[in-house]
PDB file of N, CA and C in Angstrom:
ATOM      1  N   UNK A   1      85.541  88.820  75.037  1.00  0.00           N
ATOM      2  CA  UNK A   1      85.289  89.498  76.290  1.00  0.00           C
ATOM      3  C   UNK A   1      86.501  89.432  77.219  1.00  0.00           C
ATOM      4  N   UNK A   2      87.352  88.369  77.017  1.00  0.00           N
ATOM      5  CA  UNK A   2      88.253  88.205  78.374  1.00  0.00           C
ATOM      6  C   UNK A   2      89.207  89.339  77.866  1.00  0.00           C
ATOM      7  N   UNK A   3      89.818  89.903  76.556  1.00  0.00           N
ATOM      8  CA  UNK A   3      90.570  90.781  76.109  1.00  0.00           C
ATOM      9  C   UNK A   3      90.019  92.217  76.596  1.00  0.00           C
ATOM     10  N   UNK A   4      88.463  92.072  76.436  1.00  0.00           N
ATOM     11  CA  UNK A   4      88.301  93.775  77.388  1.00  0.00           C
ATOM     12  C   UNK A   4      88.169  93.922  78.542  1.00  0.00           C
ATOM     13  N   UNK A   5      87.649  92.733  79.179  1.00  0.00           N
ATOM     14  CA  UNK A   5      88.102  92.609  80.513  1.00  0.00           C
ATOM     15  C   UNK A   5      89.774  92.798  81.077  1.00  0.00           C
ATOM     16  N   UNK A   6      90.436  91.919  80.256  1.00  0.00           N
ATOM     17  CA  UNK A   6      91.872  91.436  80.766  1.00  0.00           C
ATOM     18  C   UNK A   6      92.942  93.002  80.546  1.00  0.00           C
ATOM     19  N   UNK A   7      92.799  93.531  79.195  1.00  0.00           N
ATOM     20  CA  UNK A   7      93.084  94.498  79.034  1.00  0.00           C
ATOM     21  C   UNK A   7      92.843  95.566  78.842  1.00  0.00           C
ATOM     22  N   UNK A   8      91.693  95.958  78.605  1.00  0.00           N
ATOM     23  CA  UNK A   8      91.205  97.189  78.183  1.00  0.00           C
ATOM     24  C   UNK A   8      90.642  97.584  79.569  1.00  0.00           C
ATOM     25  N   UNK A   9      89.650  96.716  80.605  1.00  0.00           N
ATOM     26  CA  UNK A   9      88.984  96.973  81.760  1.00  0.00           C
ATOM     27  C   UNK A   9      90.180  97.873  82.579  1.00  0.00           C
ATOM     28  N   UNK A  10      90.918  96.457  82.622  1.00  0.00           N
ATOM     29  CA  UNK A  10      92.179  96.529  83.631  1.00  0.00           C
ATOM     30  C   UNK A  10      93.181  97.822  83.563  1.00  0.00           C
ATOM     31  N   UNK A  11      93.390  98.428  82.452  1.00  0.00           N
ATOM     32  CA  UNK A  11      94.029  99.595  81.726  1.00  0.00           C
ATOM     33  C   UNK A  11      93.367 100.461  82.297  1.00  0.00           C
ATOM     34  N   UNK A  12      92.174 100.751  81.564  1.00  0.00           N
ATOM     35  CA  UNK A  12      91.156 102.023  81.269  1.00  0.00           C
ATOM     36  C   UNK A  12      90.170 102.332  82.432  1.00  0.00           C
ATOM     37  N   UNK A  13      89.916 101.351  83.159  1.00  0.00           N
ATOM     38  CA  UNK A  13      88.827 101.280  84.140  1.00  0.00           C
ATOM     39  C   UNK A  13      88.260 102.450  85.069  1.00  0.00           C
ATOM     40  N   UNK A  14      88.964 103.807  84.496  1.00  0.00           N
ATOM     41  CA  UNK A  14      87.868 105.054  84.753  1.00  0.00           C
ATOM     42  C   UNK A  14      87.359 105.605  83.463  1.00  0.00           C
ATOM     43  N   UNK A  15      87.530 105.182  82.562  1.00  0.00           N
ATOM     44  CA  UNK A  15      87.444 105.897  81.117  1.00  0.00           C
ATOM     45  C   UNK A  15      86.431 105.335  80.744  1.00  0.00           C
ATOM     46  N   UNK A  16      86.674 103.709  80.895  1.00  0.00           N
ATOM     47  CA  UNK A  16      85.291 102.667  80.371  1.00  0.00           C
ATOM     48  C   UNK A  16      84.022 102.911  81.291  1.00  0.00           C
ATOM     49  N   UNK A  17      84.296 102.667  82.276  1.00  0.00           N
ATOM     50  CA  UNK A  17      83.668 103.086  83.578  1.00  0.00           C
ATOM     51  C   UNK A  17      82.380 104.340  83.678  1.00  0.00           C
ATOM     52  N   UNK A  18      83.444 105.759  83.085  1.00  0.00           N
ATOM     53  CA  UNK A  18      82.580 106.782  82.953  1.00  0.00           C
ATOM     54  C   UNK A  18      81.878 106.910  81.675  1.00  0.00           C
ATOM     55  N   UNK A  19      82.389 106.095  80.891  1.00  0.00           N
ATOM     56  CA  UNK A  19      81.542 106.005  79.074  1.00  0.00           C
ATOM     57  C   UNK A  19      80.000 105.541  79.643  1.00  0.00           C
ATOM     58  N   UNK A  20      80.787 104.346  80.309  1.00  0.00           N
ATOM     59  CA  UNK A  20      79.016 103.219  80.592  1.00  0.00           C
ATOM     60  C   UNK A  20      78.126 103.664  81.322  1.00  0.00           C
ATOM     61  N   UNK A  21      78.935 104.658  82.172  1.00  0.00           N
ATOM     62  CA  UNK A  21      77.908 104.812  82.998  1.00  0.00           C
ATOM     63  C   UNK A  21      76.741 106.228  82.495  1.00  0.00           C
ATOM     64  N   UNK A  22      77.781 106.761  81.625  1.00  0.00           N
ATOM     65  CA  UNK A  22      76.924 108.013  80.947  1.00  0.00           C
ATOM     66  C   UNK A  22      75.751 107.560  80.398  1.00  0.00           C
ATOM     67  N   UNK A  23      76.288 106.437  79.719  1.00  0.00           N
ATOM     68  CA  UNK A  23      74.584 105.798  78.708  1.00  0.00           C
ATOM     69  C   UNK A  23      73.858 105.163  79.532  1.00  0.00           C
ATOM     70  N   UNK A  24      74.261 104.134  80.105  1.00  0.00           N
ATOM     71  CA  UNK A  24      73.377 103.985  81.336  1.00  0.00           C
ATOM     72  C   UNK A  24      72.644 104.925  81.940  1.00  0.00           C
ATOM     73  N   UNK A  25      73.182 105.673  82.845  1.00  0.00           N
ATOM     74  CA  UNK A  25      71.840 106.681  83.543  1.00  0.00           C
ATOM     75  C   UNK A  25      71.035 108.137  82.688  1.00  0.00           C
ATOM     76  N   UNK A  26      71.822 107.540  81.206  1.00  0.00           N
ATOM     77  CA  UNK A  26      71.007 108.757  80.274  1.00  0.00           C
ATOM     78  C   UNK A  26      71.383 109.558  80.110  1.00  0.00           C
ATOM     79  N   UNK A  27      72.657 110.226  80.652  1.00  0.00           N
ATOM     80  CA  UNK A  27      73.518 111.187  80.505  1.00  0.00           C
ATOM     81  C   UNK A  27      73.713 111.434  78.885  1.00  0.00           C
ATOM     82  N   UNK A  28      74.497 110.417  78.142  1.00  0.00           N
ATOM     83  CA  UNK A  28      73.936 110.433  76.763  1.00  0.00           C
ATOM     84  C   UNK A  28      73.343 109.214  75.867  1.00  0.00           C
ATOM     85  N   UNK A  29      73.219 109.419  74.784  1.00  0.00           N
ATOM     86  CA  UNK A  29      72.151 108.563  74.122  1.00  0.00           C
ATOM     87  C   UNK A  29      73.515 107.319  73.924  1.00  0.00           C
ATOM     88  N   UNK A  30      74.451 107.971  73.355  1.00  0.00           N
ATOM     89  CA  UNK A  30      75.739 106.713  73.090  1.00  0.00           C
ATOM     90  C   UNK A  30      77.120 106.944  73.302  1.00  0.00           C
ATOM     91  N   UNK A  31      77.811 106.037  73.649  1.00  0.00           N
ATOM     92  CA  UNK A  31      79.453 106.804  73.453  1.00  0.00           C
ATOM     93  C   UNK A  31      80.520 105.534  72.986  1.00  0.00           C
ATOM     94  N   UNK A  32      81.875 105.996  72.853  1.00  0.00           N
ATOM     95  CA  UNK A  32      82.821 105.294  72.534  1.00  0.00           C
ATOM     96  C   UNK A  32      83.728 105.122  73.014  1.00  0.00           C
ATOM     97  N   UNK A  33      84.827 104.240  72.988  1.00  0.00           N
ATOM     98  CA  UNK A  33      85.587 104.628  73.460  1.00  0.00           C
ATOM     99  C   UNK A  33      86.905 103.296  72.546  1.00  0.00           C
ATOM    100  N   UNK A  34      88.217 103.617  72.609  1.00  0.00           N
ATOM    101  CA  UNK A  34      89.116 102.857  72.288  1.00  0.00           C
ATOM    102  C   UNK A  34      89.901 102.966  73.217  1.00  0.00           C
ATOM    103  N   UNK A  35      90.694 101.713  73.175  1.00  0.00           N
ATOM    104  CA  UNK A  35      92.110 100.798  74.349  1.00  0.00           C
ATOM    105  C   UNK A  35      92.977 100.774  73.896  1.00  0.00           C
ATOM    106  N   UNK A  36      93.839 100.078  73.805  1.00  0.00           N
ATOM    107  CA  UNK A  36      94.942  99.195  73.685  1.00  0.00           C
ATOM    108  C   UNK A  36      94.729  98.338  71.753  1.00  0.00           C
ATOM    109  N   UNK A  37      93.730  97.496  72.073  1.00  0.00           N
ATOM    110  CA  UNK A  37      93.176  96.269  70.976  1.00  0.00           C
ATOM    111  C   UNK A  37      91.880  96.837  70.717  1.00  0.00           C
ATOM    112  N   UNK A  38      91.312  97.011  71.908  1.00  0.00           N
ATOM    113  CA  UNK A  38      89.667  97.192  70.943  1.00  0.00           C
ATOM    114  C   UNK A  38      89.256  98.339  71.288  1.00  0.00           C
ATOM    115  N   UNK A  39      87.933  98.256  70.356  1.00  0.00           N
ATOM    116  CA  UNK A  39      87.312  99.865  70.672  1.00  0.00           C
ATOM    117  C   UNK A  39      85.705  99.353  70.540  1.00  0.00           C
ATOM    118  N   UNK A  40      85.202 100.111  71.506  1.00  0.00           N
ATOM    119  CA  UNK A  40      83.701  99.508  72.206  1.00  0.00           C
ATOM    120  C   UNK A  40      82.564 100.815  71.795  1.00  0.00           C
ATOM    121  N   UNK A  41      81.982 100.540  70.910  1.00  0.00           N
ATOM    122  CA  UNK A  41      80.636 101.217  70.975  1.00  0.00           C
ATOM    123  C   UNK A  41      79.788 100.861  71.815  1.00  0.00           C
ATOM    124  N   UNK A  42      79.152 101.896  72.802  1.00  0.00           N
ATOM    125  CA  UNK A  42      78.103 102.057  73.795  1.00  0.00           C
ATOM    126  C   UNK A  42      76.942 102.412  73.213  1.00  0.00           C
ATOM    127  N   UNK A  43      76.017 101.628  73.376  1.00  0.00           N
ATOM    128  CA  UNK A  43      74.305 101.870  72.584  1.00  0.00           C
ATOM    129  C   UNK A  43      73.687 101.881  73.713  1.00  0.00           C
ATOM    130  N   UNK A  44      72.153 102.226  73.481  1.00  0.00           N
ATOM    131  CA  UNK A  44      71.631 102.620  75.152  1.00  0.00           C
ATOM    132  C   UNK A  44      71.146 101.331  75.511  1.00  0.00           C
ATOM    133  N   UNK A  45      70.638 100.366  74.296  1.00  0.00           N
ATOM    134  CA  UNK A  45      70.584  98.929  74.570  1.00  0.00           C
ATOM    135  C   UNK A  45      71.334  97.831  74.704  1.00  0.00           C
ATOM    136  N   UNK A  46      72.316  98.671  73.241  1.00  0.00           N
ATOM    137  CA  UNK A  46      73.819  97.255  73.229  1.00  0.00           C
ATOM    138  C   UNK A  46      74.872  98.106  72.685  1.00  0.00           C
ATOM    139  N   UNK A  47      75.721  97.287  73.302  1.00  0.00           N
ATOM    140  CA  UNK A  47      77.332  97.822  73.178  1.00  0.00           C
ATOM    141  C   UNK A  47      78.045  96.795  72.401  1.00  0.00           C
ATOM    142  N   UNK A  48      79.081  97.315  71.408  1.00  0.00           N
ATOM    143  CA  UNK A  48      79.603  96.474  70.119  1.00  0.00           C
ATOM    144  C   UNK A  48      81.373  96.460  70.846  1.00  0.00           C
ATOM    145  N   UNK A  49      82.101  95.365  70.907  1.00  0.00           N
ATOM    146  CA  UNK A  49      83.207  95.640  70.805  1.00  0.00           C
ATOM    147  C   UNK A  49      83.774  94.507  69.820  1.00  0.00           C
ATOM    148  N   UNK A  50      84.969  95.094  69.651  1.00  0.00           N
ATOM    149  CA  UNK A  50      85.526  94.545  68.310  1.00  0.00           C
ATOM    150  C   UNK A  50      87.253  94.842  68.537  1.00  0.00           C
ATOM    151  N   UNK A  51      87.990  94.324  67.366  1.00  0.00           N
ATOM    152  CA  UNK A  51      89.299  94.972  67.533  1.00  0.00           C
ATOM    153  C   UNK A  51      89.550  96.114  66.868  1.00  0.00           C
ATOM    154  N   UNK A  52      90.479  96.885  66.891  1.00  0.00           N
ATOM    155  CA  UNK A  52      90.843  98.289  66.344  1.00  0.00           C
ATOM    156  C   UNK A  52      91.295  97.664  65.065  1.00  0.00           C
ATOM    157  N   UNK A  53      91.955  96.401  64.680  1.00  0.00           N
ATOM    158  CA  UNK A  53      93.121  95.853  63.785  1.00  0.00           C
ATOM    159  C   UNK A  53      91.803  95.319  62.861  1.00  0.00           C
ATOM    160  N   UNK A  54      91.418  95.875  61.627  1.00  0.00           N
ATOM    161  CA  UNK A  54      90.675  95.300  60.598  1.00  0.00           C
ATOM    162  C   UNK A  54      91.057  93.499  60.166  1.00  0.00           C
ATOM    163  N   UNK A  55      91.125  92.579  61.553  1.00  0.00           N
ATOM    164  CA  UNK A  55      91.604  91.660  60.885  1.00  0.00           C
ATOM    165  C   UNK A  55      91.102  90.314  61.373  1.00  0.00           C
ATOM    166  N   UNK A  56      90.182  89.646  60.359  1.00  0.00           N
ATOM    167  CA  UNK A  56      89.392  88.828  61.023  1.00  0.00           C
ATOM    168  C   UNK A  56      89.987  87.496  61.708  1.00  0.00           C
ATOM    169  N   UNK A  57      91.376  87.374  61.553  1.00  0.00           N
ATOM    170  CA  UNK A  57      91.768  86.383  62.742  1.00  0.00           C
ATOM    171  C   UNK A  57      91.699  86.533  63.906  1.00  0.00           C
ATOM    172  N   UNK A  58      91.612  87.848  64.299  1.00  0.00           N
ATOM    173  CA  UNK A  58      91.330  88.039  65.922  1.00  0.00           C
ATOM    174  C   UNK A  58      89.930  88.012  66.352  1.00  0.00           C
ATOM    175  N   UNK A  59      89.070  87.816  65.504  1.00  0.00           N
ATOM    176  CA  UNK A  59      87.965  87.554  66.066  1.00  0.00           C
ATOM    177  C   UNK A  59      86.799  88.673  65.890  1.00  0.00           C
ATOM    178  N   UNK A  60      85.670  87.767  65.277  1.00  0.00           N
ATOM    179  CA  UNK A  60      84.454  88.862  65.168  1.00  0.00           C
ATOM    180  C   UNK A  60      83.795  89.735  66.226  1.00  0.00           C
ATOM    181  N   UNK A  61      83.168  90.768  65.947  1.00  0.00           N
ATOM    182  CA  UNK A  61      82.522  91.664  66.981  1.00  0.00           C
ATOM    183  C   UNK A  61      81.674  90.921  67.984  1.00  0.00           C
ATOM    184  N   UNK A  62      82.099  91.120  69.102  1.00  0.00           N
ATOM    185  CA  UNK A  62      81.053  90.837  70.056  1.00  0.00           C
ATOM    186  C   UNK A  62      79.958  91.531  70.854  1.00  0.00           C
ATOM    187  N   UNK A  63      78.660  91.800  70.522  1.00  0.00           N
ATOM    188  CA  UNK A  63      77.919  92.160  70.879  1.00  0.00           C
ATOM    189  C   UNK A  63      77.318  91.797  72.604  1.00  0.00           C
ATOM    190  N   UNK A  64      76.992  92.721  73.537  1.00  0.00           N
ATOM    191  CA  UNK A  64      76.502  92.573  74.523  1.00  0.00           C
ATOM    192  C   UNK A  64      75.474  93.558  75.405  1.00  0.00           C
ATOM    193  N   UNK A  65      74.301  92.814  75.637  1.00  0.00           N
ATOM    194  CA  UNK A  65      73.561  94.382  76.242  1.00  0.00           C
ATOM    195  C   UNK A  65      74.037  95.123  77.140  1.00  0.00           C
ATOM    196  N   UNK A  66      74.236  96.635  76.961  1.00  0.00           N
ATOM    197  CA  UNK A  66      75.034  97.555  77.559  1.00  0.00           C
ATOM    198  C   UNK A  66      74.682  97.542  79.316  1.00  0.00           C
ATOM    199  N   UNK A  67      73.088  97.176  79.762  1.00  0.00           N
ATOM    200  CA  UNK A  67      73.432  97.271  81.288  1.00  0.00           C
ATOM    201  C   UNK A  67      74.041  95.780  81.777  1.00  0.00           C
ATOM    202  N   UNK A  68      74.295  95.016  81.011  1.00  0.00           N
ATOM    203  CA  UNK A  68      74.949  93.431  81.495  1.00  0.00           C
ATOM    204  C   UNK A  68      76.292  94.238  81.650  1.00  0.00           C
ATOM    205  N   UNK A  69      77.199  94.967  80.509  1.00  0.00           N
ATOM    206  CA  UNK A  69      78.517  94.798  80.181  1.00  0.00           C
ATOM    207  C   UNK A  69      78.694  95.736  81.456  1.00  0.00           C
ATOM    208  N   UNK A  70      77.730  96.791  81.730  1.00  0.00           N
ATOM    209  CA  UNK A  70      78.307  98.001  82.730  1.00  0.00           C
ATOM    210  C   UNK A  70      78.400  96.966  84.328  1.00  0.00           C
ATOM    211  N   UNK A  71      77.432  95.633  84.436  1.00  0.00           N
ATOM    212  CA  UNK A  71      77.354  95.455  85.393  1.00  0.00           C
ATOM    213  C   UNK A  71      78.715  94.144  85.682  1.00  0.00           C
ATOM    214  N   UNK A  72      78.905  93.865  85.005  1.00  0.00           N
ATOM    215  CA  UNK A  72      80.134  92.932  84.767  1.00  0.00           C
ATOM    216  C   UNK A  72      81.545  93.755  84.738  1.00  0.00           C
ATOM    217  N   UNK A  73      81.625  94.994  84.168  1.00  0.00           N
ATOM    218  CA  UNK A  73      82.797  95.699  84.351  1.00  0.00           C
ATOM    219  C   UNK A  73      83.022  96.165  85.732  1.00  0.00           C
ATOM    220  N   UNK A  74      81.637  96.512  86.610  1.00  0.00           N
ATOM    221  CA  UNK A  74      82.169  96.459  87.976  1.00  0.00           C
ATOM    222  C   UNK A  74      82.421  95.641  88.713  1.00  0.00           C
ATOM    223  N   UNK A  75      81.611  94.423  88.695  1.00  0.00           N
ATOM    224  CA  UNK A  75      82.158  92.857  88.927  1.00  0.00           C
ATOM    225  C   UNK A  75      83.529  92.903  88.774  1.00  0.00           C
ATOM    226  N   UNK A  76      84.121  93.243  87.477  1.00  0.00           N
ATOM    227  CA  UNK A  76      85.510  92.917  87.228  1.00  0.00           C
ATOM    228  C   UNK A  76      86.406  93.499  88.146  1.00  0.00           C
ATOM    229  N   UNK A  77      85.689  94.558  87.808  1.00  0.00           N
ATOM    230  CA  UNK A  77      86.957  96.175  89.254  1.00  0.00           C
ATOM    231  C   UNK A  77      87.203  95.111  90.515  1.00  0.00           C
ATOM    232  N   UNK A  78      85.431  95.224  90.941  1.00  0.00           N
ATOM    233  CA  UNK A  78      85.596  95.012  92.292  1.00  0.00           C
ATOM    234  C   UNK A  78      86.416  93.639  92.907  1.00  0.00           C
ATOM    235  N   UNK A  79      86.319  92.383  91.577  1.00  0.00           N
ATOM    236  CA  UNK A  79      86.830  91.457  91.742  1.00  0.00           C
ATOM    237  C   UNK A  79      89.128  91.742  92.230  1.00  0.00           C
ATOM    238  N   UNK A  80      89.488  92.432  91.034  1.00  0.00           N
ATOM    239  CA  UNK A  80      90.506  92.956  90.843  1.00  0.00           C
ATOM    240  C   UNK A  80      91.220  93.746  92.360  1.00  0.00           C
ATOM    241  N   UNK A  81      90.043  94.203  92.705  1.00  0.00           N
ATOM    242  CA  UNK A  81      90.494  94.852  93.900  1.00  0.00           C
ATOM    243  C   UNK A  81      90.141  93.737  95.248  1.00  0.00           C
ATOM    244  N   UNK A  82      89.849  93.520  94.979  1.00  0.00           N
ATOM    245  CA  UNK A  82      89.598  92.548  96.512  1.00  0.00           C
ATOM    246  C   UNK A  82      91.033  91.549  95.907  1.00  0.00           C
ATOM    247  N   UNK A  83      91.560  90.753  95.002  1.00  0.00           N
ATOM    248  CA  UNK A  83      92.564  89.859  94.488  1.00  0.00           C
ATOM    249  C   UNK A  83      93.831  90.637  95.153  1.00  0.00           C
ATOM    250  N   UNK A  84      93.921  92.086  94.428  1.00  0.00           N
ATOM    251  CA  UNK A  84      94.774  93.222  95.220  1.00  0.00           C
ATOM    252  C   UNK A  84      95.315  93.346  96.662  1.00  0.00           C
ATOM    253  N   UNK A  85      94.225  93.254  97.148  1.00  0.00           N
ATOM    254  CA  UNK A  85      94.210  93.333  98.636  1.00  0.00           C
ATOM    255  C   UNK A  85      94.075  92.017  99.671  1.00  0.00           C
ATOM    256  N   UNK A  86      94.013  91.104  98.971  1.00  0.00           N
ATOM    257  CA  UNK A  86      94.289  89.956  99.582  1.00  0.00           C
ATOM    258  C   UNK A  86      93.305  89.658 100.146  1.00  0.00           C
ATOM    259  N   UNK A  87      91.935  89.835 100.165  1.00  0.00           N
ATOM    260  CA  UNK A  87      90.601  89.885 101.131  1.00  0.00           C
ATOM    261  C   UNK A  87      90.470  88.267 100.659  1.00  0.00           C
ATOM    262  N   UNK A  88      89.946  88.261 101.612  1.00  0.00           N
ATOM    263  CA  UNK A  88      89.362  86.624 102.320  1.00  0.00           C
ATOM    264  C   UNK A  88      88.139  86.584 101.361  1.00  0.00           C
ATOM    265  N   UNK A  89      87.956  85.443 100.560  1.00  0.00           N
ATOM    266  CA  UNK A  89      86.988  85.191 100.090  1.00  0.00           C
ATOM    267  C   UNK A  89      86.794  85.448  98.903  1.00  0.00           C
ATOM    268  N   UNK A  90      87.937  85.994  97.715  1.00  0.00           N
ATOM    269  CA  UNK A  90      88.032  86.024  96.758  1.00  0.00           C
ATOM    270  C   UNK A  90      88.214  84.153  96.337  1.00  0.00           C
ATOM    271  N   UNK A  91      87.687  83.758  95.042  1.00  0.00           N
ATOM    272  CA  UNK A  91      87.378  82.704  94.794  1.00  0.00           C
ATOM    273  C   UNK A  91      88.487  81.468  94.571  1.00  0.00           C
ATOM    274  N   UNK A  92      89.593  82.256  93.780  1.00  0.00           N
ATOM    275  CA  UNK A  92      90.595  81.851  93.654  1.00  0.00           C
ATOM    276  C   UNK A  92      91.560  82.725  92.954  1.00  0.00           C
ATOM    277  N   UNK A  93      93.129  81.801  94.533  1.00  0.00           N
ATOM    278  CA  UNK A  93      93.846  82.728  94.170  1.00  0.00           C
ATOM    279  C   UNK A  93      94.934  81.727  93.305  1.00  0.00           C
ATOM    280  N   UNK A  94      96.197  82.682  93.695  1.00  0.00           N
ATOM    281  CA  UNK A  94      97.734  81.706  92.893  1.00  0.00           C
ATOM    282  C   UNK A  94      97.754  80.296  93.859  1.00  0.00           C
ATOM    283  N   UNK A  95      97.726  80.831  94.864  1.00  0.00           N
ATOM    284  CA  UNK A  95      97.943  80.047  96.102  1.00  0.00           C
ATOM    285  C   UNK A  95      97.413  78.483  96.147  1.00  0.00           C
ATOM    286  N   UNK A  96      95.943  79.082  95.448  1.00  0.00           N
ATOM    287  CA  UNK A  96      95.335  77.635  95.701  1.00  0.00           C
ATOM    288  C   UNK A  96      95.800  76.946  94.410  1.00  0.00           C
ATOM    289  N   UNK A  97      96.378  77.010  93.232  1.00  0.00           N
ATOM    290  CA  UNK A  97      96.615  76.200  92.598  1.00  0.00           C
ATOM    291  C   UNK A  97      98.088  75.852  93.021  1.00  0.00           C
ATOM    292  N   UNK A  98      98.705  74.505  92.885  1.00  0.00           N
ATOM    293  CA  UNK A  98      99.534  73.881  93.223  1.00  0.00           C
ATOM    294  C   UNK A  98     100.059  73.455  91.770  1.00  0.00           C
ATOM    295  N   UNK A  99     101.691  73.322  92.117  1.00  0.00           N
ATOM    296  CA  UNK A  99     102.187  73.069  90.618  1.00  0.00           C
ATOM    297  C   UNK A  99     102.811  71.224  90.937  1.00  0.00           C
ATOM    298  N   UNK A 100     102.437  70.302  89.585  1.00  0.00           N
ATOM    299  CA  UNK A 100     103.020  69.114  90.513  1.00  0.00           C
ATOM    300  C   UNK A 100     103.505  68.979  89.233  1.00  0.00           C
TER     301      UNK A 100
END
């Protein structure tokens, strides 16, 4: 998850965005989509992502129910954008970690 979050969210985040949200409100029954590394099947219950690279050192498919992943990908945005903008009350920043 942190790879479609970290990169694929962060990249794609109108593409993924408008996939999820199609199956979500029923627009269609399923969709797809590929990134960078992975490529995410959208089910109207669950969504599959995996890597594009047939290669099981990077790690098996991860399955997640599709209205969790749609609601966590905006979590992610919105997180991303408030970090962006410097807003008060993001959880943690660079700042607060200290290097000793």
């Amino acid at each position: 998850m942190s790879d479609l979050l970290n990169s694929e969210v962060h990249n794609f985040y109108p593409h993924i965005y408008k996939e999820l949200e199609a199956v979500v409100t029923g627009q269609k029954e399923e969709s797809d989509f590929g990134g960078n590394m992975l490529n995410i099947d959208i089910g109207k219950e669950e969504t599959e992502v995996y890597y594009q690279m047939d290669d099981e050192s990077l790690g098996a498919p991860c399955f997640i129910p599709t209205n969790e992943l749609y609601k966590l990908v905006l979590e992610w945005k919105e997180m991303e954008e408030r970090m962006k903008s410097g807003a008060d009350g993001f959880p943690v920043t660079l700042r607060d970690w200290k290097l000793k």
